[in-house]
N, C-alpha and C. Protein backbone atom coordinates (compact mmCIF):
# COMPACT_ATOMS: atom_id res chain seq x y z
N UNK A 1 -60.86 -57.88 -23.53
CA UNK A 1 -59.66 -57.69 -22.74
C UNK A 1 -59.90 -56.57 -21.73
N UNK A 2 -59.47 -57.22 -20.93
CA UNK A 2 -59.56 -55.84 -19.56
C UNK A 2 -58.64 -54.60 -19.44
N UNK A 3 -58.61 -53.30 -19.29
CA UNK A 3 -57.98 -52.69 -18.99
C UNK A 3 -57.50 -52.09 -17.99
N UNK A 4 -56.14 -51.76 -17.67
CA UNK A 4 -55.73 -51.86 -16.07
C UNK A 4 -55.95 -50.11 -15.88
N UNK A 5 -56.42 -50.50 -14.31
CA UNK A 5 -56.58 -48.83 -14.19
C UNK A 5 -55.23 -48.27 -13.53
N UNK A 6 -54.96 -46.81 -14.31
CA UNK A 6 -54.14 -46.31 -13.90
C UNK A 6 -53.97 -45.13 -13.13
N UNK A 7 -53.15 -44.32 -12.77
CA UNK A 7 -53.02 -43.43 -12.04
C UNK A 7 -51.57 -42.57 -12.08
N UNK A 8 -51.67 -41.04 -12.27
CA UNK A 8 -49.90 -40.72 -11.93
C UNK A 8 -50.02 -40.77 -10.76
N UNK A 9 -49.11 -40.87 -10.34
CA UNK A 9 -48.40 -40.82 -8.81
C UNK A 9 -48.10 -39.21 -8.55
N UNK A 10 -48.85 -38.94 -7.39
CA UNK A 10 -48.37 -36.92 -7.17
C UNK A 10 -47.82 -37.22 -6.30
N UNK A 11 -46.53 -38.01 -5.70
CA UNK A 11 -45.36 -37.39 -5.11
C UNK A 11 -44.30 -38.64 -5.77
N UNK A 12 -42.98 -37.64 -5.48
CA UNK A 12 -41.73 -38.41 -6.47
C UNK A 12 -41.52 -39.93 -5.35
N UNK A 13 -41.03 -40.77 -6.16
CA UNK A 13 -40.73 -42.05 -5.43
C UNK A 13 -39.72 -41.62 -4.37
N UNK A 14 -38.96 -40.82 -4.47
CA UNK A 14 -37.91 -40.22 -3.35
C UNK A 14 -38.84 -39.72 -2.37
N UNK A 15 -39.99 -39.05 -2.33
CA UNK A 15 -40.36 -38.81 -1.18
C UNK A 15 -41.36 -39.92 -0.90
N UNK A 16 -41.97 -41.16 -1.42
CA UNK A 16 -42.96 -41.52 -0.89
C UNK A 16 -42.28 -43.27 -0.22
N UNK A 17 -40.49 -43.19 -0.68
CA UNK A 17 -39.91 -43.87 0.21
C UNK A 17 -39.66 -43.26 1.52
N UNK A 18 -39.09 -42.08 1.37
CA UNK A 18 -39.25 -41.49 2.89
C UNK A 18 -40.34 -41.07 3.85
N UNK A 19 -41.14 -41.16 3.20
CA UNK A 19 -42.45 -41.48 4.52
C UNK A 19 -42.60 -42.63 4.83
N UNK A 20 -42.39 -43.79 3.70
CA UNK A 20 -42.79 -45.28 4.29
C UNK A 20 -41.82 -45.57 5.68
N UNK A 21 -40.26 -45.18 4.99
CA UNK A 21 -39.00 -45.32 6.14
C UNK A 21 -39.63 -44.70 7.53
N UNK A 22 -39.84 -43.67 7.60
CA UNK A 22 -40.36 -42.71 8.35
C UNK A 22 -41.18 -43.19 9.27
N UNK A 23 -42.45 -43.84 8.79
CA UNK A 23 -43.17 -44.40 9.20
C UNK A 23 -43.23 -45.53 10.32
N UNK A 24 -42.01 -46.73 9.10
CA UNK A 24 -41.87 -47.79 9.70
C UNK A 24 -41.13 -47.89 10.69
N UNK A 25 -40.02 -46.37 10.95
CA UNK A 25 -39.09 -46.50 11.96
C UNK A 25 -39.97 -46.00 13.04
N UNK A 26 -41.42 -45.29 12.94
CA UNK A 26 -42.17 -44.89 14.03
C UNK A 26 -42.58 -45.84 14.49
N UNK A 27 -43.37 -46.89 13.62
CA UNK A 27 -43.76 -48.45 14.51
C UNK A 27 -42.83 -49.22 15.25
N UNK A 28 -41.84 -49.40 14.59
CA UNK A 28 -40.77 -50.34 15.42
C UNK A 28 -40.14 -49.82 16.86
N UNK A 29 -40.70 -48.18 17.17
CA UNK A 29 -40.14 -47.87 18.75
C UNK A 29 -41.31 -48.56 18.99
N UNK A 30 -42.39 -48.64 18.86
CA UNK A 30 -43.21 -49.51 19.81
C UNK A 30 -43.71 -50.62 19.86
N UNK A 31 -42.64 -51.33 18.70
CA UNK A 31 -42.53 -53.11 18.86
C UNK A 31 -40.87 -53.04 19.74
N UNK A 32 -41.42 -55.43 19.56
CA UNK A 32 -39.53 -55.34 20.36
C UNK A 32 -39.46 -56.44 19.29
N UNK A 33 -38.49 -57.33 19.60
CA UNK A 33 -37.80 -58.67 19.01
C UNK A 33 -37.92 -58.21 17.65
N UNK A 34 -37.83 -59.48 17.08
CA UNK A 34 -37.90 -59.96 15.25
C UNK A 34 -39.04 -58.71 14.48
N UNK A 35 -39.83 -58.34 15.38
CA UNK A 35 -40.86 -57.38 14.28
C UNK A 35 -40.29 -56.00 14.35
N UNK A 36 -39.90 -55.90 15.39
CA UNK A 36 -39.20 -54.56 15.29
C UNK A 36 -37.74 -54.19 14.19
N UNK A 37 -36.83 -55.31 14.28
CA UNK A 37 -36.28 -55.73 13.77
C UNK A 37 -36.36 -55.59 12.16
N UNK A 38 -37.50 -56.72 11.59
CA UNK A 38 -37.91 -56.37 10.38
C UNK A 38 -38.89 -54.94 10.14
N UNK A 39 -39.21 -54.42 10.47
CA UNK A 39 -39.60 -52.93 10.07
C UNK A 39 -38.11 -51.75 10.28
N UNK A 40 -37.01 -52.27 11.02
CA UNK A 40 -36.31 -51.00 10.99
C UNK A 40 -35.41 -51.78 9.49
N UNK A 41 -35.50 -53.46 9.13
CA UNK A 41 -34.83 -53.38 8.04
C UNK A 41 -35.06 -52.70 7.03
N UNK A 42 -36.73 -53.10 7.12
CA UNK A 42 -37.42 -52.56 6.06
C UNK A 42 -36.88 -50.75 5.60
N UNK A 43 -37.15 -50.16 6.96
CA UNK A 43 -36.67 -48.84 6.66
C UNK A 43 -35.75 -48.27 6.24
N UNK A 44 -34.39 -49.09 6.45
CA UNK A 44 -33.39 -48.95 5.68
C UNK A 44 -33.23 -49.26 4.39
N UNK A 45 -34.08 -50.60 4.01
CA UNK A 45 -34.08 -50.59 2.39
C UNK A 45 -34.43 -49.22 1.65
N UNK A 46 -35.67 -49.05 2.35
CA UNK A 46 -36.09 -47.68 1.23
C UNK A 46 -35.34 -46.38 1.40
N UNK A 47 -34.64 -46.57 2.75
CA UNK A 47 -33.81 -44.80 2.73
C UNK A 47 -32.23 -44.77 1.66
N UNK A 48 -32.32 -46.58 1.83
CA UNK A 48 -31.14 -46.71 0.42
C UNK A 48 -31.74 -46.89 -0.92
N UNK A 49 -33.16 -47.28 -1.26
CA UNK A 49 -33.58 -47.11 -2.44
C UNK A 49 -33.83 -45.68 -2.62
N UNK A 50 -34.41 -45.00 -1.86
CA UNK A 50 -34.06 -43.35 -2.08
C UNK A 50 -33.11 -42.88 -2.50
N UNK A 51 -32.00 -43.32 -1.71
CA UNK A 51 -30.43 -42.98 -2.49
C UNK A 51 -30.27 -43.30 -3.86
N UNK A 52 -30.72 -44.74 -3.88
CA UNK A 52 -30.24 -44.93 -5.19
C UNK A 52 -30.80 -44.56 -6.24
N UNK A 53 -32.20 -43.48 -5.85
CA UNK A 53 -33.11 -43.24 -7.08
C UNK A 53 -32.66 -41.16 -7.21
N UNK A 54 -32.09 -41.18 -6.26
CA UNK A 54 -31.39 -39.75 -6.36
C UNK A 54 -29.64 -39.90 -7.69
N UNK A 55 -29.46 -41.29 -6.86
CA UNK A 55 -28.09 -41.99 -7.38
C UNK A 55 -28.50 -41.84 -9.49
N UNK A 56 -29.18 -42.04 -9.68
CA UNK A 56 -30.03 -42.82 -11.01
C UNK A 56 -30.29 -41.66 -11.49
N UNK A 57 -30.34 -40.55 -10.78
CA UNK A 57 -31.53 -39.20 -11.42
C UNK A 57 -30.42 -38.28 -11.59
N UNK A 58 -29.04 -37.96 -11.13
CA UNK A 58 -28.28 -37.18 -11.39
C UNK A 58 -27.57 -36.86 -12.98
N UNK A 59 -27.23 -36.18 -13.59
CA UNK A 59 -26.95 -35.42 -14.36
C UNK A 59 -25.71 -35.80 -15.01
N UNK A 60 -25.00 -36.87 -14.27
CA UNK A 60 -23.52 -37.45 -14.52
C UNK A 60 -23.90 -38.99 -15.28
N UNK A 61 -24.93 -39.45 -15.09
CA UNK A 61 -25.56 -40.65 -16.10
C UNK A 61 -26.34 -40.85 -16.87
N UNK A 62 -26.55 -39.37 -17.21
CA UNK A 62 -27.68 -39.13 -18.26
C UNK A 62 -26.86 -39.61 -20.01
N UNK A 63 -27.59 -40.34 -20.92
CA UNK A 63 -27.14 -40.77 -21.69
C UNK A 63 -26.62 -39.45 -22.83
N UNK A 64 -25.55 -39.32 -23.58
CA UNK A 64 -25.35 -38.28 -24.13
C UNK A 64 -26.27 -38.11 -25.58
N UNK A 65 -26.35 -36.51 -26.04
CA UNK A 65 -27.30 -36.37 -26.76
C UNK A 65 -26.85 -36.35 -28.32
């Protein structure tokens, strides 16, 4: 059986959505139509999956002890 290689991740998913967003909103000033389009959607998914992983991590849904 094979074993999968792994790795931690050294930055939090909150920041390594906001560079992708970041990113993708830098390409799309220098596209036009439909591609530009889909990269600024794209960017908004992850600046709301950011939210929602800040949303998820707060202190008000932590299961009680």
């Amino acid at each position: 059986m094979q074993s999968r290689r792994r790795f931690a991740q050294t930055e939090s998913l909150k920041l390594r959505l906001a560079a992708f967003a970041k990113v993708s909103r830098e390409k799309a000033e220098r596209l036009s139509g439909p591609a530009r389009e889909a990269l600024l959607m794209k960017a908004r998914q992850a600046e709301a999956a950011a939210h929602l992983d800040d949303w998820a991590d707060t202190r008000g849904l932590r299961p009680p002890k």
